[in-house]
Protein backbone atom coordinates (compact mmCIF):
# COMPACT_ATOMS: atom_id res chain seq x y z
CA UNK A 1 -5.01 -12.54 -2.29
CA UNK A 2 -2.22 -10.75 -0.12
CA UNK A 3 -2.95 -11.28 3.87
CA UNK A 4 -1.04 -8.09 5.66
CA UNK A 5 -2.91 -9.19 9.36
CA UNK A 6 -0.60 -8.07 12.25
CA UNK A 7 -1.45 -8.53 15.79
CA UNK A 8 -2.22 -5.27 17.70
CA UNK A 9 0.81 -4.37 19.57
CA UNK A 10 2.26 -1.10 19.69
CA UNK A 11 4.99 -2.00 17.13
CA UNK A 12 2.13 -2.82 14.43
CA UNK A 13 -0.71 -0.46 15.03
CA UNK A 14 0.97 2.67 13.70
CA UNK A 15 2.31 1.44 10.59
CA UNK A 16 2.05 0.43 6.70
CA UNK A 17 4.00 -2.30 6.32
CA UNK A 18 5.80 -2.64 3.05
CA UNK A 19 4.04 -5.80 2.10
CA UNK A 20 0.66 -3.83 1.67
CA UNK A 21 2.33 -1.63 -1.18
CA UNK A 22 3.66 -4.89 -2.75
CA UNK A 23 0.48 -6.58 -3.26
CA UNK A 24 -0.77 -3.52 -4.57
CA UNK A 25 1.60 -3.20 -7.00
CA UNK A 26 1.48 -6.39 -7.96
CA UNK A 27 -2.54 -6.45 -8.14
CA UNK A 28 -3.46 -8.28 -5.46
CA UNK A 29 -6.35 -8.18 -3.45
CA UNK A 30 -5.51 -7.37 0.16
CA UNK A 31 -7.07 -8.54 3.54
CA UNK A 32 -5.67 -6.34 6.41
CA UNK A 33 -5.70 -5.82 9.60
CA UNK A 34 -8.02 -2.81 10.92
CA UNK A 35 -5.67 -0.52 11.98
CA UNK A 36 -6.15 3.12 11.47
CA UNK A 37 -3.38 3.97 9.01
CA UNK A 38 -4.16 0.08 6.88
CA UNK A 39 -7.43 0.96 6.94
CA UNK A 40 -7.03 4.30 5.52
CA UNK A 41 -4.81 2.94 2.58
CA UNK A 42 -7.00 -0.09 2.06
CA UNK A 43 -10.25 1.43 2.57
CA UNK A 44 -9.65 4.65 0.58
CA UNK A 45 -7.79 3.49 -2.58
CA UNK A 46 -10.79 0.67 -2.64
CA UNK A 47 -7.84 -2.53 -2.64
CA UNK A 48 -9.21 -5.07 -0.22
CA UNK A 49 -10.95 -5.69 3.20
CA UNK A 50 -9.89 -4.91 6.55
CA UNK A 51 -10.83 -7.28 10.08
CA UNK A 52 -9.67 -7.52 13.46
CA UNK A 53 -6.62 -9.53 13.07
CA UNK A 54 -7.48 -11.55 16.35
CA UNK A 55 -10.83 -12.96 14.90
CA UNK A 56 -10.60 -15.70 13.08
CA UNK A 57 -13.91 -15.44 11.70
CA UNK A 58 -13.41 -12.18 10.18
CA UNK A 59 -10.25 -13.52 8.21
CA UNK A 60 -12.41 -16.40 7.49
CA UNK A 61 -15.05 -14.35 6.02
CA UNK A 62 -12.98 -11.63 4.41
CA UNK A 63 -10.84 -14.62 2.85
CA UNK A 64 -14.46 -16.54 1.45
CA UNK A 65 -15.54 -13.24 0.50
CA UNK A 66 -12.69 -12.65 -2.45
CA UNK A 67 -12.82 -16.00 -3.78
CA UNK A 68 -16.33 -16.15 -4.37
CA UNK A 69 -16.37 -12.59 -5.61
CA UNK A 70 -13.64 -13.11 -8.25
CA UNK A 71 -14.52 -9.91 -9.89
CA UNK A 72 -14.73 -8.06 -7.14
CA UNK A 73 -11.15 -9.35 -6.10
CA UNK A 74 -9.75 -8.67 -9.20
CA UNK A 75 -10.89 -4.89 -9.54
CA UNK A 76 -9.53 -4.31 -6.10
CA UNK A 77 -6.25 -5.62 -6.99
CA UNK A 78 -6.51 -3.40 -10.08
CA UNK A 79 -7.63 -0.04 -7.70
CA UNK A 80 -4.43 -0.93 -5.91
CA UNK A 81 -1.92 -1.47 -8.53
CA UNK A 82 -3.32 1.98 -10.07
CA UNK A 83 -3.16 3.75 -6.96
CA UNK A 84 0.40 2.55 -6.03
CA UNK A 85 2.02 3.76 -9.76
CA UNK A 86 0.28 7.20 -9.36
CA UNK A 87 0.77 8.09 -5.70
CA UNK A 88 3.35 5.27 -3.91
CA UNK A 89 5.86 5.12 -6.38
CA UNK A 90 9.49 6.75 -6.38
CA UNK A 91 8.87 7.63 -9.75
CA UNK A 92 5.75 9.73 -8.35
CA UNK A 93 7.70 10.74 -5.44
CA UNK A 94 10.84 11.92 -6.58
CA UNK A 95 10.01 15.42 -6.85
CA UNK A 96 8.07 15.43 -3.58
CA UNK A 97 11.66 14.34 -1.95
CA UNK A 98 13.50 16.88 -4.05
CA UNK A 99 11.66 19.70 -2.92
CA UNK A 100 12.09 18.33 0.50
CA UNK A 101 15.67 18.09 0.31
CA UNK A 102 16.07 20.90 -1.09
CA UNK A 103 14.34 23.10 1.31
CA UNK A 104 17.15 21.38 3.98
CA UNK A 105 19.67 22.74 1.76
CA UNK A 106 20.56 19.53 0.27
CA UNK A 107 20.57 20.63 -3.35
CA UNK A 108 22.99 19.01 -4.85
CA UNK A 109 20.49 15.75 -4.69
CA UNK A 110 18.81 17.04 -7.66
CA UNK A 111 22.00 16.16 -9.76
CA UNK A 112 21.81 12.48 -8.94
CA UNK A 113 18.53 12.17 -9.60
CA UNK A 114 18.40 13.51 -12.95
CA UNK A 115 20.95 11.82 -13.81
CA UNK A 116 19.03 8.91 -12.93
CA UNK A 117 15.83 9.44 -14.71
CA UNK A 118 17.74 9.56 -17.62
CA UNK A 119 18.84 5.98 -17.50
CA UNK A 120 15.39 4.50 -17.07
C-alpha cells in the first residue's frame, strides 16, 4: 500500500501530490490524507482510504484495514491504475493541452506532438 499522508499546512492542503498518481498507476492501494482535493481523487475513482493525517489511529486502522482485506486492497489498486491510464495520463491528455495551446495561439505545438505519437 502507497501512504500519501501530509500534515495540514497551507503548502499541503490544496494539492495532489504526484506520488498519489504513482501508486495509482502502479496499482497500489492508497491511504491519504483527508484533504479536499485527495479526497476527491481517492474517494471518487474508489483507490484507497483517506484519515486525518495527525491521528495515528486512523493510519493505524486504515493501514490494518488493507491488509486484512487483501481483495479489497487489490481492486482499489486496480480502480486506480484504470482510472489513471484513462483520465491522468499524457497520452489521455494530450489533446486536452493541444486545444489549450492552441486557443493561446501556440499552434505550432501540434507539430511536436504528432511527431511524437508517432514514435511510441
Amino acid at each position: 500500500m502507497g501512504l500519501a499522508l501530509f500534515q495540514p499546512t497551507t503548502n499541503n492542503i490544496d494539492v495532489l501530490p504526484n506520488k498519489l498518481f504513482e501508486y495509482m498507476a502502479g496499482a497500489i492501494p492508497i491511504v491519504a490524507s483527508d484533504f479536499p482535493l485527495m479526497r476527491q481523487v481517492v474517494c471518487k475513482h474508489k483507490c484507497g482510504l483517506t484519515v486525518y493525517p495527525t491521528s495515528p489511529k486512523q493510519i493505524a486502522e486504515a493501514v490494518d484495514y488493507l491488509v486484512l482485506h487483501p481483495s479489497e486492497a487489490r481492486e482499489l489498486g486496480i480502480n486506480g491504475r484504470s482510472i489513471v491510464q484513462e483520465r491522468y495520463s499524457w497520452a489521455s491528455s494530450q489533446y486536452a493541452l493541444l486545444r489549450a495551446y492552441s486557443a493561446l495561439g501556440m499552434s505550432n505545438l501540434n507539430v511536436v506532438v504528432k511527431a511524437s505519437s508517432k514514435k511510441m
